[in-house]
C-alpha atoms as a PDB file:
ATOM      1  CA  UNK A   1      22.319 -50.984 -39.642  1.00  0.00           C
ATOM      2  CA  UNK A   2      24.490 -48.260 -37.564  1.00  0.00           C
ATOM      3  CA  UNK A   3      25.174 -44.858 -38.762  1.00  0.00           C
ATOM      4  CA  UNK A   4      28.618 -43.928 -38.696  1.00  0.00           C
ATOM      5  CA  UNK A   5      29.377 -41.143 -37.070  1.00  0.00           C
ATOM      6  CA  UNK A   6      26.098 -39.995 -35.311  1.00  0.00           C
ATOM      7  CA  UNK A   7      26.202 -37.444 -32.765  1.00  0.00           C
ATOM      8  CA  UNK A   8      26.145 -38.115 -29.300  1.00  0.00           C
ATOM      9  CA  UNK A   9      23.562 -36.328 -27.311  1.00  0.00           C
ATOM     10  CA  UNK A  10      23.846 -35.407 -23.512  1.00  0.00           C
ATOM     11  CA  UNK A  11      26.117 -33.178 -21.077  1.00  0.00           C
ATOM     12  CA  UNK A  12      30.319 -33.969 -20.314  1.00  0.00           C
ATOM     13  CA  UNK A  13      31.107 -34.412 -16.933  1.00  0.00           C
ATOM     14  CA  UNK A  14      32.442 -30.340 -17.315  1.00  0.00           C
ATOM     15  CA  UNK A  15      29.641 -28.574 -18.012  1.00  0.00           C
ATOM     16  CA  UNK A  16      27.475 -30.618 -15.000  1.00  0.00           C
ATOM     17  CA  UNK A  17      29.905 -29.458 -12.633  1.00  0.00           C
ATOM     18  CA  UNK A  18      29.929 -26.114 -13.989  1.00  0.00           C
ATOM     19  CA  UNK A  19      26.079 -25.879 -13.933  1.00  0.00           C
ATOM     20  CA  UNK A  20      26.072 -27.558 -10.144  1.00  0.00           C
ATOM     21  CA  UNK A  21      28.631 -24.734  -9.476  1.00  0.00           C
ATOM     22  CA  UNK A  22      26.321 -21.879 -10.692  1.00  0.00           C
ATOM     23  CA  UNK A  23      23.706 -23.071  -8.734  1.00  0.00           C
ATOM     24  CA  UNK A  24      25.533 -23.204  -5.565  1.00  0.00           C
ATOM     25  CA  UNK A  25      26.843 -19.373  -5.746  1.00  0.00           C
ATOM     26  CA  UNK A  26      23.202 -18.261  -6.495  1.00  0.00           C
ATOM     27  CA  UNK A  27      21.597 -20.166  -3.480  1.00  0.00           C
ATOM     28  CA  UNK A  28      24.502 -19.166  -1.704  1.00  0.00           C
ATOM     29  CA  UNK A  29      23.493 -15.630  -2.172  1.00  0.00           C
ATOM     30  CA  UNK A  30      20.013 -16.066  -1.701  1.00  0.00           C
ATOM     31  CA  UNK A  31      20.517 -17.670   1.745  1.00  0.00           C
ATOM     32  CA  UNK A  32      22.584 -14.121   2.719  1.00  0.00           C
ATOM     33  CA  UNK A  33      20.213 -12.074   1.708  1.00  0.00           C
ATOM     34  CA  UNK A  34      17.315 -14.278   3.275  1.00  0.00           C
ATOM     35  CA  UNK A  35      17.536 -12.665   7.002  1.00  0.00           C
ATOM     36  CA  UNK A  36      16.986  -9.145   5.193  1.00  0.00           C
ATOM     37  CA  UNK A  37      14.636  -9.801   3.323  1.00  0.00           C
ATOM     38  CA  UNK A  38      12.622 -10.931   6.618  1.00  0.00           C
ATOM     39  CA  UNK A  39      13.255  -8.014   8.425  1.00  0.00           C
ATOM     40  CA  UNK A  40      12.657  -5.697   5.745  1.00  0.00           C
ATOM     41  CA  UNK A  41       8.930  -7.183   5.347  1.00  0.00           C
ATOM     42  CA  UNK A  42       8.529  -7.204   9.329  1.00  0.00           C
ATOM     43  CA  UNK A  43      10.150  -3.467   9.171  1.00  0.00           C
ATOM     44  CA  UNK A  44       7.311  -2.571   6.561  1.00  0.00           C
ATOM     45  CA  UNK A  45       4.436  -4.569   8.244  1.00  0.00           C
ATOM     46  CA  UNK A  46       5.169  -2.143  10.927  1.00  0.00           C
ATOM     47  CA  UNK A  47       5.223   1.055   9.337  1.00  0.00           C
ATOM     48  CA  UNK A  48       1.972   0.035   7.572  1.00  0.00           C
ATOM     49  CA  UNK A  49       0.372  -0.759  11.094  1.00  0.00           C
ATOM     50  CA  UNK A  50       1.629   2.387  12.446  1.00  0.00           C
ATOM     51  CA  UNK A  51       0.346   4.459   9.221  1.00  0.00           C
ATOM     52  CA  UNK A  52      -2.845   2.832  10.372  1.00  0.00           C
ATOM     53  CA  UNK A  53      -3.400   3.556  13.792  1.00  0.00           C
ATOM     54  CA  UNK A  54      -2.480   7.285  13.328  1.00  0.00           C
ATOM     55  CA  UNK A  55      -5.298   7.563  10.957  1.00  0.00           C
ATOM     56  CA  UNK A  56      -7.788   6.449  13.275  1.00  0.00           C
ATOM     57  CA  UNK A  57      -6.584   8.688  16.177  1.00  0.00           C
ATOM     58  CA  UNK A  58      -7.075  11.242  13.306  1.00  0.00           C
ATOM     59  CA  UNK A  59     -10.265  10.388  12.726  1.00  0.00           C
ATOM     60  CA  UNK A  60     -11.149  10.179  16.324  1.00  0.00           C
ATOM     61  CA  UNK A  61      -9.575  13.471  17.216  1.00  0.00           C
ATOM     62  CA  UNK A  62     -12.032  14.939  14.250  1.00  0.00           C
ATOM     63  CA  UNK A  63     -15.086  13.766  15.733  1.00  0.00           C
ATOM     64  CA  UNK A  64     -13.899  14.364  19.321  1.00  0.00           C
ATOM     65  CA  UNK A  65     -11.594  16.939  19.141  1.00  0.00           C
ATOM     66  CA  UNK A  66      -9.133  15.534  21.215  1.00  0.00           C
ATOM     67  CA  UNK A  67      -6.941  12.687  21.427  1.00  0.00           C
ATOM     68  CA  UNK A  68      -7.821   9.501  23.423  1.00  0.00           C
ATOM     69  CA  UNK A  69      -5.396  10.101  27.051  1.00  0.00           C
ATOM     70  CA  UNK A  70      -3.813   6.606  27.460  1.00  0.00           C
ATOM     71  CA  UNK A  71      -0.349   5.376  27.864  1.00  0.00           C
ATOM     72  CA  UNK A  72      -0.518   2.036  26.399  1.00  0.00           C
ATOM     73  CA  UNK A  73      -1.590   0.277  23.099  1.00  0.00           C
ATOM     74  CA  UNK A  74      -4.288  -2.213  24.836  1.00  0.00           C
ATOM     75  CA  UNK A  75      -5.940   1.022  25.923  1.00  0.00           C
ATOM     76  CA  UNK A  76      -5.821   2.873  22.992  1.00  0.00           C
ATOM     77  CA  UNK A  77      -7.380  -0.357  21.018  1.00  0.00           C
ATOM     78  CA  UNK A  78     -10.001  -0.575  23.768  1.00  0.00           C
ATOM     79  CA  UNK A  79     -11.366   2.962  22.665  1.00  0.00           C
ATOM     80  CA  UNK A  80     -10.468   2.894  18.799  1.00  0.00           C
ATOM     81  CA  UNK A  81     -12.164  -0.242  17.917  1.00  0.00           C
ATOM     82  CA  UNK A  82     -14.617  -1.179  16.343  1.00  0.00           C
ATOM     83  CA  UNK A  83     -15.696   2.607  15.519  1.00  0.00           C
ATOM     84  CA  UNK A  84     -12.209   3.809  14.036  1.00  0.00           C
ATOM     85  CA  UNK A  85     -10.260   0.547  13.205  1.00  0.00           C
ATOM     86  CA  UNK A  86     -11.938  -3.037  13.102  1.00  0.00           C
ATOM     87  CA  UNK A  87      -9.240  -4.954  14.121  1.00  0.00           C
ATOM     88  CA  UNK A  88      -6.441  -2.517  15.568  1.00  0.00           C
ATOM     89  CA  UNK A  89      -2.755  -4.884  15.108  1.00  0.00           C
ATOM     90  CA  UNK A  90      -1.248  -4.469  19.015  1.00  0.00           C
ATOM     91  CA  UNK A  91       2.039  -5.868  17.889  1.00  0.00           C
ATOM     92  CA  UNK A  92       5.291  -5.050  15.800  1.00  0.00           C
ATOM     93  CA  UNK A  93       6.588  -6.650  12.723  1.00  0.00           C
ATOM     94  CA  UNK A  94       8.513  -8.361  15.673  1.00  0.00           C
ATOM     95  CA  UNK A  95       6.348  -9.428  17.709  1.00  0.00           C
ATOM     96  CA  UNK A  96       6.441  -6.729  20.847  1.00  0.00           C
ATOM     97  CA  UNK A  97       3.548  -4.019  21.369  1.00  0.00           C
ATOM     98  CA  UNK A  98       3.736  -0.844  20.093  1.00  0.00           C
ATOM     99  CA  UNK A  99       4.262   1.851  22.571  1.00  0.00           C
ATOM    100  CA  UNK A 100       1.457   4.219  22.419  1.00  0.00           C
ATOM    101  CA  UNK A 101       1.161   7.239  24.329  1.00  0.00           C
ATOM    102  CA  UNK A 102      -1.272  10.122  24.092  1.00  0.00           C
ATOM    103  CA  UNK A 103      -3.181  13.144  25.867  1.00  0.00           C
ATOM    104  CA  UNK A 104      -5.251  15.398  24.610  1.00  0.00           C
ATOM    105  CA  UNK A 105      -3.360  17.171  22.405  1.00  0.00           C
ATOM    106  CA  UNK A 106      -0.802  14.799  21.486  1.00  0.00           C
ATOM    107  CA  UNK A 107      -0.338  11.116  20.650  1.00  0.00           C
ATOM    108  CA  UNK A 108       3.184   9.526  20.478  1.00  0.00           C
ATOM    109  CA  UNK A 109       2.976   5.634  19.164  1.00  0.00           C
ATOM    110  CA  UNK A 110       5.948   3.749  17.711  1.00  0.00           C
ATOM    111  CA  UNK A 111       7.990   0.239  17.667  1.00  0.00           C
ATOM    112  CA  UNK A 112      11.080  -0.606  19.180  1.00  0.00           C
ATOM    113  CA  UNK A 113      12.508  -2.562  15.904  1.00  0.00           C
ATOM    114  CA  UNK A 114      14.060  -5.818  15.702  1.00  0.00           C
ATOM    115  CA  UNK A 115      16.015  -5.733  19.177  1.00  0.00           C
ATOM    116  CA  UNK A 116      13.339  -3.912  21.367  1.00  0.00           C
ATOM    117  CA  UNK A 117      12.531  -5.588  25.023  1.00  0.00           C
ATOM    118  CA  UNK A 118       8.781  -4.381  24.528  1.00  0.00           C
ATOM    119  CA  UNK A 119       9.184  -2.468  27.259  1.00  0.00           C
ATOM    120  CA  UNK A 120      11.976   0.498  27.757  1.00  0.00           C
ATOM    121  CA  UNK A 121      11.139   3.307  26.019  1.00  0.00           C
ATOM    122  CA  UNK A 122      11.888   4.180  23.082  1.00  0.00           C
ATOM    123  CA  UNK A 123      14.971   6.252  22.892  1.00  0.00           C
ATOM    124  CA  UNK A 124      14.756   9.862  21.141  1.00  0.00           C
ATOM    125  CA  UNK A 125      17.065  10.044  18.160  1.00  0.00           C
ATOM    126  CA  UNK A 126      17.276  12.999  15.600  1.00  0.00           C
ATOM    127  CA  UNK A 127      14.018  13.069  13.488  1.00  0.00           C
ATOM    128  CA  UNK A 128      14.333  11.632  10.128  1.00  0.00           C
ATOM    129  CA  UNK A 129      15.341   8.433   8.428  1.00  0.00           C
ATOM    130  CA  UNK A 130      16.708   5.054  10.258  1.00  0.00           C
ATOM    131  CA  UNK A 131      18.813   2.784   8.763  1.00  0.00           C
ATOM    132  CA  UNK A 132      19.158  -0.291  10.565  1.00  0.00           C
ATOM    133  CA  UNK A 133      16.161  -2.510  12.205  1.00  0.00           C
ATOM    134  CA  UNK A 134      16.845  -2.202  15.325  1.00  0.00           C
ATOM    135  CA  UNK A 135      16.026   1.426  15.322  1.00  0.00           C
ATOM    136  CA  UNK A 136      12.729   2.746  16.562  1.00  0.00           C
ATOM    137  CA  UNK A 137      10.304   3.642  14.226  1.00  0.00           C
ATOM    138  CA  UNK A 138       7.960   6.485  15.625  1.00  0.00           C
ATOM    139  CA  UNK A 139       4.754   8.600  14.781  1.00  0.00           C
ATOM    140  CA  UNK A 140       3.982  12.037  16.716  1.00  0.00           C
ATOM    141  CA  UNK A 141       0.702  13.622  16.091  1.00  0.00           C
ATOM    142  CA  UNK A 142       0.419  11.724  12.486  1.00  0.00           C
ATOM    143  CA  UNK A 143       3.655  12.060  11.284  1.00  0.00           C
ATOM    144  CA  UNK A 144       6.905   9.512  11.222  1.00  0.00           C
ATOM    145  CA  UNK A 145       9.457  11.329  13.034  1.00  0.00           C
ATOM    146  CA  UNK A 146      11.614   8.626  12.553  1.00  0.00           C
ATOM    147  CA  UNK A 147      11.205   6.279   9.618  1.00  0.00           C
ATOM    148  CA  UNK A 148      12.988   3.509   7.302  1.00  0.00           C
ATOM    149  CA  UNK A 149      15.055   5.027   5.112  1.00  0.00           C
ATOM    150  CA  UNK A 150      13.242   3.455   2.041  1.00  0.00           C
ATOM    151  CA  UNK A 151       9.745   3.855   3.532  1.00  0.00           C
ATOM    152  CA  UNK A 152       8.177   7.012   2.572  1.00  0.00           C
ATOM    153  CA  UNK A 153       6.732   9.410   5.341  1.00  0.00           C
END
């Protein structure tokens, strides 16, 4: 026996589309944002290694008093590990060395950002916060000079 007048159950050809529609504009503008989001995490990776190595030239400038004297990275991890940092990160969110230069009073050590060769040095800006990633990203004597604008100092 059929019942008159049952209700059909499923979607119209409408609301599909609209749905597919929906979908698109919100992949759409996760796929923008995507790049970003990469560089943002690379950006922070960076500041975190940084934060990192200036704590154990702090620690080794406590038990020495002085600074390490080198003028690259490979050298500085040479004398740092194992006894102030296991496993001292050479590299940048990016993917280039750090620059690290230090005497015995001093220690400069920072990252080129996104478009850095690895090699030039990094340029000198006004101290404070940097707002794109190809800016450099720099610690003097323990302290970011010049920082993400969202990372704290």
């Amino acid at each position: 026996m059929k019942i008159a007048n049952s209700p059909v159950k499923g979607f119209t050809v409408v609301e599909l589309i609209i749905t597919i529609i929906i979908i698109a504009i919100i992949g759409s503008i996760i796929v923008a944002l995507l790049p970003n989001m990469t560089d943002s995490s690379r950006q922070a990776s960076t500041v975190t290694n940084l934060r990192s190595i200036s704590s154990s030239l702090s620690l080794y400038r406590a038990d020495h008093n002085a600074y390490p004297v080198v003028d690259n990275i490979e050298a500085l991890a040479t004398i740092l590990e194992p006894d102030y940092i296991s496993k001292m990160v050479l590299s940048d969110g990016w993917g280039k060395n750090f620059s690290a230069n230090s005497t015995k009073l001093t220690f400069t050590i920072g990252s080129g950002g996104k478009g850095w060769d690895g090699k030039s040095a990094l340029t000198s800006q006004p101290d404070g916060p940097i707002y794109t990633f190809e800016d450099d990203i720099i610690v003097t004597d323990g302290i970011f000079t010049q920082f993400p604008a969202r990372a704290s100092k």
